[in-house]
Protein backbone atom coordinates (compact mmCIF):
# COMPACT_ATOMS: atom_id res chain seq x y z
CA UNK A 1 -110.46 74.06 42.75
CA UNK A 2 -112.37 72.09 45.75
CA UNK A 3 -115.56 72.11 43.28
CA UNK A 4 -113.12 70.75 40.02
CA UNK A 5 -111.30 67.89 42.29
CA UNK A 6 -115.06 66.86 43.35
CA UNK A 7 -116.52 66.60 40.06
CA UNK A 8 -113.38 64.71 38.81
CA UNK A 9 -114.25 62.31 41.77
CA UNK A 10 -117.51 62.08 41.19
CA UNK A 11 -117.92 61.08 37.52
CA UNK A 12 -115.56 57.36 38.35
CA UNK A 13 -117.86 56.55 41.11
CA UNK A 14 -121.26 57.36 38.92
CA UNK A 15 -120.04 55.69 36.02
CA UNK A 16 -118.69 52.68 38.16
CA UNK A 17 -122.13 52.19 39.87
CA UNK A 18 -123.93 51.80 36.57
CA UNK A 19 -121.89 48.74 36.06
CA UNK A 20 -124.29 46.42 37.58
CA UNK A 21 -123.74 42.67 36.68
CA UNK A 22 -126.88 41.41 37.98
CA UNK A 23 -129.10 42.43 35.23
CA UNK A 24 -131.03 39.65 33.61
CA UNK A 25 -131.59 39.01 30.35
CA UNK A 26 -134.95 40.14 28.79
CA UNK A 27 -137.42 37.53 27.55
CA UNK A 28 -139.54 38.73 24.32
CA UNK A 29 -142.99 37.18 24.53
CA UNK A 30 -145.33 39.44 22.06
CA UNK A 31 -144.74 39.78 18.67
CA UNK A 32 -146.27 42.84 15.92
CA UNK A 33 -146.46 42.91 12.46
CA UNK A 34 -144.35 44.31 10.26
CA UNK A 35 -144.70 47.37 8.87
CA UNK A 36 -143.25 49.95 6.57
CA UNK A 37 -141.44 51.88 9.64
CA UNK A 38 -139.42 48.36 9.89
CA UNK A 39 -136.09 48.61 8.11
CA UNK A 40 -136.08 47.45 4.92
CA UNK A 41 -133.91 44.84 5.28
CA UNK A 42 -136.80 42.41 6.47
CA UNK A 43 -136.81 41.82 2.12
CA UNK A 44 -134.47 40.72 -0.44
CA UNK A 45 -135.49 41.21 -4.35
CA UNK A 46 -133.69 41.32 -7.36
CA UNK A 47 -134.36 44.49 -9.23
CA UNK A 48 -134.19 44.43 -13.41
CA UNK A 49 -131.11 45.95 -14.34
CA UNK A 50 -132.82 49.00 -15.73
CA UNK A 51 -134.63 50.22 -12.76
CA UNK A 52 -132.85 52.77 -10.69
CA UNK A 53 -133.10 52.54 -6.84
CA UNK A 54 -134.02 55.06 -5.47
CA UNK A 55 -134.28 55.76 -0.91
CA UNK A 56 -137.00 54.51 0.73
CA UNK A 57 -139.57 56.66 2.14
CA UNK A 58 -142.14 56.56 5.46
CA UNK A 59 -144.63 53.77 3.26
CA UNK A 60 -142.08 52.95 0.63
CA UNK A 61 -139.36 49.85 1.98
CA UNK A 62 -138.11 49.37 -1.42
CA UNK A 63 -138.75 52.26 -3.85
CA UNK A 64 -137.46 51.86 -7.41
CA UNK A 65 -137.69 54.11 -10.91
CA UNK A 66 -138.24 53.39 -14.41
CA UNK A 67 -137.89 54.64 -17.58
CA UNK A 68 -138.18 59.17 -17.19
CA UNK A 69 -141.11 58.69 -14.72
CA UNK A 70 -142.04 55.07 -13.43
CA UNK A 71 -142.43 54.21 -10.37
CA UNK A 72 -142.24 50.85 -8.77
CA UNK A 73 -142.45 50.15 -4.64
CA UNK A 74 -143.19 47.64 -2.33
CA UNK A 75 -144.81 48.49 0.74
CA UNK A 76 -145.32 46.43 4.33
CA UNK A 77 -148.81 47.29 4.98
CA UNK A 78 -151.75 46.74 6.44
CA UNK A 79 -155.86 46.01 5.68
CA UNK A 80 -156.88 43.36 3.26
CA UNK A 81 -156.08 42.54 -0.45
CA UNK A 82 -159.78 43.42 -1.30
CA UNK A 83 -159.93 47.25 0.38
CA UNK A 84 -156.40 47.46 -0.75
CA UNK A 85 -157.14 47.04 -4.45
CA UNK A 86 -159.96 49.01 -4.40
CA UNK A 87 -158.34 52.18 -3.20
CA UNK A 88 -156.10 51.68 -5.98
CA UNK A 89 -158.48 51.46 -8.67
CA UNK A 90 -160.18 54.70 -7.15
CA UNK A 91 -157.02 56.42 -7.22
CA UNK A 92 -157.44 55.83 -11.20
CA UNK A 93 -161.09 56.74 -11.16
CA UNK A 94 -162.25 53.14 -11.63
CA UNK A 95 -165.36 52.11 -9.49
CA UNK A 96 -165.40 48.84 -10.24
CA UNK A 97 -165.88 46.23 -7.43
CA UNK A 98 -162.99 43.39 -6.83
CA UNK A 99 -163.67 40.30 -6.36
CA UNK A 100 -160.25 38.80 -5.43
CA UNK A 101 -161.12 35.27 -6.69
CA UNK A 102 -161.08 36.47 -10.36
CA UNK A 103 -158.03 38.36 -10.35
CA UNK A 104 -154.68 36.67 -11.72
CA UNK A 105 -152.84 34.70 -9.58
CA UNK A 106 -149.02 34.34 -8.83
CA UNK A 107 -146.74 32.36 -6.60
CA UNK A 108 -144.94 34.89 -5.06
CA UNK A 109 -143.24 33.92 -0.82
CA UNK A 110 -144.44 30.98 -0.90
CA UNK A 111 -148.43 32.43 -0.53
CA UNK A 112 -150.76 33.08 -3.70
CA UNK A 113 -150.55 36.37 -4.85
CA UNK A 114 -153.10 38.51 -6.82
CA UNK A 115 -152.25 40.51 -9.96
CA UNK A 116 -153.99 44.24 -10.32
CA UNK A 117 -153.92 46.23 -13.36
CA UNK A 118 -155.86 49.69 -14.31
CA UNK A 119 -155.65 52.46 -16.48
CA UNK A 120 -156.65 55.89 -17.42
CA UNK A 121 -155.93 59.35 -15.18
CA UNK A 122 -153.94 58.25 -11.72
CA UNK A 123 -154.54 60.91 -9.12
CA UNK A 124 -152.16 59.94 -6.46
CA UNK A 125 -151.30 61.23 -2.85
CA UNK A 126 -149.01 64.36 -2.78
CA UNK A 127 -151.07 65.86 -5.49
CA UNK A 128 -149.55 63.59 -8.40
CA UNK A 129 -151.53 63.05 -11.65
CA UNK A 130 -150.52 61.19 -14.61
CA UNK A 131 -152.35 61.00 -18.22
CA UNK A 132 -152.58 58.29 -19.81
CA UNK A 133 -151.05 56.06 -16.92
CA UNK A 134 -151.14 52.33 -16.38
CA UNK A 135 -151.14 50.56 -13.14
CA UNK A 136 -149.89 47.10 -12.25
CA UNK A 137 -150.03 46.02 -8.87
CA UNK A 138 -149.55 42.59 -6.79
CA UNK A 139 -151.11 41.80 -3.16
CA UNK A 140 -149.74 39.16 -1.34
CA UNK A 141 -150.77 37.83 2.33
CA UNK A 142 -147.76 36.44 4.19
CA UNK A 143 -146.28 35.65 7.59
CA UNK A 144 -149.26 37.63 8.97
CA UNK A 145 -148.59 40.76 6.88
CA UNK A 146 -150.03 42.22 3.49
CA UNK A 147 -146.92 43.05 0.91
CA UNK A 148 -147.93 45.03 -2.03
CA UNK A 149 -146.08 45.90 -4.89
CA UNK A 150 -147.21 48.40 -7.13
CA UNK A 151 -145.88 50.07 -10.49
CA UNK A 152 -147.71 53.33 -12.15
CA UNK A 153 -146.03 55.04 -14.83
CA UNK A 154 -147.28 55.97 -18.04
CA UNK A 155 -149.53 53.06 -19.66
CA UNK A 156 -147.25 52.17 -22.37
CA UNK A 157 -144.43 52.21 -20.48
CA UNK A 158 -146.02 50.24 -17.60
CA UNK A 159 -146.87 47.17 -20.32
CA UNK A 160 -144.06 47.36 -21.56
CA UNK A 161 -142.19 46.34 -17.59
CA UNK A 162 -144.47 43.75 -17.30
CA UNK A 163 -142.27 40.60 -17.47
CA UNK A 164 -140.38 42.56 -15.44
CA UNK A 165 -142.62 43.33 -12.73
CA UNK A 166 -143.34 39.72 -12.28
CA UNK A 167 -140.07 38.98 -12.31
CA UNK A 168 -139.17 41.86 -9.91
CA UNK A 169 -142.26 40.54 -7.86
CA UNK A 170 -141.32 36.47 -7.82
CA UNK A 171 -137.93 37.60 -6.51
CA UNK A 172 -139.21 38.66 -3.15
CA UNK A 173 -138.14 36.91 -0.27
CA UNK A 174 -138.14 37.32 3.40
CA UNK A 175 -134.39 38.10 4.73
């Protein structure tokens, strides 16, 4: 009983001298890029009316489906546009070299985005492969961060989403 009366005394006078009103307020003074861990939320987009949205995922903020199989995601990431596109084109067993100044460009944030596209066999993380697949992809340096958007799906298919993607892609804006 002596023990029960205590701890009933106790837990007033413990919660009571957390209540401290001399705590100042904290003053941010770094700053970090964003990155696909951030909530999604840092973007708004308009998605065409026949995607599907689909959750986000660890490198995914905004993940969307098309058509049986299509993908389409944009990502918060890191590294250059250059490295960036490369690894995508290897992921389709293209070699080929980018030079960033030849790709297409596209107003997209208010920064000068570059267009991507590949084809052929896409051998993608998780053990995904896709025949016959097409890949469109944008790269955009902004605020300090690289946004990429990127659409793989069967080739056919993928053409066919084009206006769309750019559309999807011109939407973007910071929240």
């Amino acid at each position: 009983m002596n023990l029960r009366m205590l701890a009933l005394g106790l837990v007033p006078m413990i919660a009571l001298t957390s209540c401290d009103e001399s705590i100042k307020p904290v003053e941010v003074t770094e700053t970090r890029r964003l990155t696909s861990y951030d909530d999604e939320s840092n973007l708004a987009v308009a998605m065409p009316k026949d995607w599907r949205r689909v959750p986000s995922s660890k490198f995914r903020d905004f993940n969307c489906k098309f058509n049986q199989d299509g993908e389409v995601y944009i990502s918060i990431g890191s590294g250059d546009i250059k490295s960036n596109a490369e690894r995508w084109l290897t992921q389709f067993g293209d070699k080929r070299t980018v030079v960033v100044s030849e790709l297409e460009k596209l107003d997209v944030m208010g920064s000068q985005a570059v267009i991507l596209e590949s084809e052929g066999t896409f051998a993608g993380m998780r053990g995904i492969n896709i025949e016959d697949a097409g890949l469109l992809g944008l790269l955009v340096e902004t605020r300090g961060n690289l946004i990429t958007v990127k659409m793989i799906g069967k080739k056919e298919e993928v053409q066919a989403q084009r206006a769309n993607f750019i559309a999807f892609c011109q939407s973007i804006q910071w929240k």
